[in-house]
C-alpha atoms as a PDB file:
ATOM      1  CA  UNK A   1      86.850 124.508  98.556  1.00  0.00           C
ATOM      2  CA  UNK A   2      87.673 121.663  96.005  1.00  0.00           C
ATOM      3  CA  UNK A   3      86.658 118.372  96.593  1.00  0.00           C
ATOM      4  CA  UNK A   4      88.056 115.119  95.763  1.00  0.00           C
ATOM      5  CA  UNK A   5      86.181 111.336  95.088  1.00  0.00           C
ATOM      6  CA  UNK A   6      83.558 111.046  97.198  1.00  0.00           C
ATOM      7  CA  UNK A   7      83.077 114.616  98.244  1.00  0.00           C
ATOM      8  CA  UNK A   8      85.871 114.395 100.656  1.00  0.00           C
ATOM      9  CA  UNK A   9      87.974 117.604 101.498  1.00  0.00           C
ATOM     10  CA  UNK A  10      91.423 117.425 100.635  1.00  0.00           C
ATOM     11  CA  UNK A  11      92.418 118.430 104.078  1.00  0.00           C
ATOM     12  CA  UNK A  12      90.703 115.624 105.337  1.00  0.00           C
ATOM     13  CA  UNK A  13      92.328 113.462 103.445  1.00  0.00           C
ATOM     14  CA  UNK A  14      95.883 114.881 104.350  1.00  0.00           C
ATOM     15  CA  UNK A  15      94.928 114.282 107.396  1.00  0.00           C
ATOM     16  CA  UNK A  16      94.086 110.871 107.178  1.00  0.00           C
ATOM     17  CA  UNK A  17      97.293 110.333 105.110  1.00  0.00           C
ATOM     18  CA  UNK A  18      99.402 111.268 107.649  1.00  0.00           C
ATOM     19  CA  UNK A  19      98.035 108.536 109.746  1.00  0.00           C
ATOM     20  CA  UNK A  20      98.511 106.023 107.056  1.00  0.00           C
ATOM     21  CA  UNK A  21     101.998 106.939 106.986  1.00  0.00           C
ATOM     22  CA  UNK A  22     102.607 106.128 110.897  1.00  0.00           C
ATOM     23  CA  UNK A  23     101.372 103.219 109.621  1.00  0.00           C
ATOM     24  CA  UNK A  24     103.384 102.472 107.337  1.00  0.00           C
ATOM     25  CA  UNK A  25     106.650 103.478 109.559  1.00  0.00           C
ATOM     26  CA  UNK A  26     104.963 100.527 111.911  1.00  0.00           C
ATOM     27  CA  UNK A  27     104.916  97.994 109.115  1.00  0.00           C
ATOM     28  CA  UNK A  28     108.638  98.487 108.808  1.00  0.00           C
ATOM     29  CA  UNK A  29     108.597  96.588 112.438  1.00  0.00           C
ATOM     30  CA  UNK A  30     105.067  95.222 112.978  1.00  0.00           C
ATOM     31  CA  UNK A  31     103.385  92.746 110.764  1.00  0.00           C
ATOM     32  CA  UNK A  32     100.154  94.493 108.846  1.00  0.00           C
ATOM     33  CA  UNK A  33      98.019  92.474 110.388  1.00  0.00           C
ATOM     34  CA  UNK A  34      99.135  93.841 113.677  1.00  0.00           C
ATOM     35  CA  UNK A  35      99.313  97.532 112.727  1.00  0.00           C
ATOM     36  CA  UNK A  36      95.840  97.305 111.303  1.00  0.00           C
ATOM     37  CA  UNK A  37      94.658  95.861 114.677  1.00  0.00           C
ATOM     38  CA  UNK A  38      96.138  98.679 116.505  1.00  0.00           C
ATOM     39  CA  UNK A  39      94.655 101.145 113.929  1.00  0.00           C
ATOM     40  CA  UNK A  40      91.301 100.319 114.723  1.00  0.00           C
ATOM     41  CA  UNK A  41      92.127  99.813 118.519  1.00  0.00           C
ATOM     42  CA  UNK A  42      93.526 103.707 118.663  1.00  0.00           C
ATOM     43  CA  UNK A  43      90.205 104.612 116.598  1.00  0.00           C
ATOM     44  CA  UNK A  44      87.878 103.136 119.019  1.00  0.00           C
ATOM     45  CA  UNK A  45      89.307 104.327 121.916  1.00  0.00           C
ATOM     46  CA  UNK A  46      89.670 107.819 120.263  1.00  0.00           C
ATOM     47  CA  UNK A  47      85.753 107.753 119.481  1.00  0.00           C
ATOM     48  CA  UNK A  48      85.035 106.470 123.354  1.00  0.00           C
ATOM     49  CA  UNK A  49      86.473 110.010 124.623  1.00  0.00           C
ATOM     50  CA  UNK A  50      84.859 111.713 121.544  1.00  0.00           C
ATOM     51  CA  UNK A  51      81.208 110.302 122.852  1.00  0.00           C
ATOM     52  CA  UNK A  52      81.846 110.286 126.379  1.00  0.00           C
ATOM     53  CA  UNK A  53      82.904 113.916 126.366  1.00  0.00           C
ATOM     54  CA  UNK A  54      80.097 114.674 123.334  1.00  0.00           C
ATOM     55  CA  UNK A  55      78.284 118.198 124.023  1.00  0.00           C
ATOM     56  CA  UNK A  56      76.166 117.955 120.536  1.00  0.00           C
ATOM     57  CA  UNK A  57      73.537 115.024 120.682  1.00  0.00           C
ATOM     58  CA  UNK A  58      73.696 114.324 124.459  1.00  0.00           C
ATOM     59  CA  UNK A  59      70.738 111.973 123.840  1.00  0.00           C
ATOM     60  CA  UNK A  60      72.464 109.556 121.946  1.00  0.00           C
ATOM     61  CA  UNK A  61      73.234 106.370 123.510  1.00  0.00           C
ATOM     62  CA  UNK A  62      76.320 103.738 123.116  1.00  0.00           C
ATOM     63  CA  UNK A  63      74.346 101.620 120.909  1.00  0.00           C
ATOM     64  CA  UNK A  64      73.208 104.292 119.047  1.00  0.00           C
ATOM     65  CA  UNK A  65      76.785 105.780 118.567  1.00  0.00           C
ATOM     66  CA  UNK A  66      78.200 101.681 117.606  1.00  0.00           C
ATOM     67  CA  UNK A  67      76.034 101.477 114.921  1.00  0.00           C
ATOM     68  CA  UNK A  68      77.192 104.927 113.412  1.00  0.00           C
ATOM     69  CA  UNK A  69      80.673 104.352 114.064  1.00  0.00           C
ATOM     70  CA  UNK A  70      80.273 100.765 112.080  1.00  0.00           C
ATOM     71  CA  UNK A  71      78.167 102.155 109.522  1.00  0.00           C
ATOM     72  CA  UNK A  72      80.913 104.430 108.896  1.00  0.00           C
ATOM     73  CA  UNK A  73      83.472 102.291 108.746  1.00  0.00           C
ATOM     74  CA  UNK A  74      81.577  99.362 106.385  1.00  0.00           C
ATOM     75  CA  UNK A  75      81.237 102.675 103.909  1.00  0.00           C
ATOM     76  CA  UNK A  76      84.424 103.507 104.136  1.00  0.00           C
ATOM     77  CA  UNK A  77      85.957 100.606 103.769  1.00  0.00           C
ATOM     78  CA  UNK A  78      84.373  99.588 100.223  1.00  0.00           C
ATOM     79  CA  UNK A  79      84.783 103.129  99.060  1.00  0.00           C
ATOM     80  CA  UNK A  80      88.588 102.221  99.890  1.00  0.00           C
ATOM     81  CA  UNK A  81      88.663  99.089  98.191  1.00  0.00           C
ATOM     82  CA  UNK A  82      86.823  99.951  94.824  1.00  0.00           C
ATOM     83  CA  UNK A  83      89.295 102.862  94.678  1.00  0.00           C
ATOM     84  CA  UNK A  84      92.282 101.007  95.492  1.00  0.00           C
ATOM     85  CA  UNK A  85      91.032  97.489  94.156  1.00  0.00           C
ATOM     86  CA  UNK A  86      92.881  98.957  90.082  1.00  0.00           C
ATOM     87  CA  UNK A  87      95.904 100.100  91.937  1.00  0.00           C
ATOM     88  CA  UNK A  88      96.578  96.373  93.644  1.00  0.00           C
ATOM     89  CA  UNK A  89      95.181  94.221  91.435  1.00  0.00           C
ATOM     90  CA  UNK A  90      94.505  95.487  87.783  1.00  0.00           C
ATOM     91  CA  UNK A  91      90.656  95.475  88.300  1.00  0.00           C
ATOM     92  CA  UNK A  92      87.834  96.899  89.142  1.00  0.00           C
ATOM     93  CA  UNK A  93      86.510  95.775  92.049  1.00  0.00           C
ATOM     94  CA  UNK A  94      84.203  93.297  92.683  1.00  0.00           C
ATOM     95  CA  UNK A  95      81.399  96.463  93.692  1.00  0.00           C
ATOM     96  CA  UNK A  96      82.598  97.683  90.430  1.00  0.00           C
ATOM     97  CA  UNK A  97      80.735  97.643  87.202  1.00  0.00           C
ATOM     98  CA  UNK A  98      82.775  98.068  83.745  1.00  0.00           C
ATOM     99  CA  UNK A  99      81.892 101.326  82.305  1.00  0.00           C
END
């Protein structure tokens, strides 16, 4: 299966895409700001039902799960930006090193 930057699964990336394009369709009514708010709002309540109705790693408690979940979202986030930072600004980003 080909992968893209960052080892990620084209699929999952569709995927993701087609969330970024409700998005989008929002932002036609809803200040980013706001739709970027509710993003994250729909994601955490998504991950609540995915822990509280979790079969693998039963052990695993909220606190545990929070600092996963915001692990995973710091990473994601600057692998985001230094991949976007060229498109939107002309630059690497500030993680970036010239090379």
């Amino acid at each position: 299966m080909p992968q893209t930057r960052h080892g990620i699964p084209p699929e999952f990336l569709d995927a993701a895409d087609e969330f970024v394009q409700l998005a989008n369709k929002l932002n036609e009514r809803y200040p980013r700001d706001w739709v970027a708010a509710v993003m994250m709002y729909a994601t955490a309540r998504y991950n609540a039902f995915v822990w509280l109705t979790r079969e693998d790693r039963p052990a695993q408690t909220l606190d545990e799960a929070a600092a996963y979940y915001a692990s995973e979202y710091d990473r994601m986030l600057r692998d985001n930006v230094d991949e976007l930072t060229p498109h939107y600004r002309g630059t690497p980003a500030a993680g970036q090193g010239s090379s």
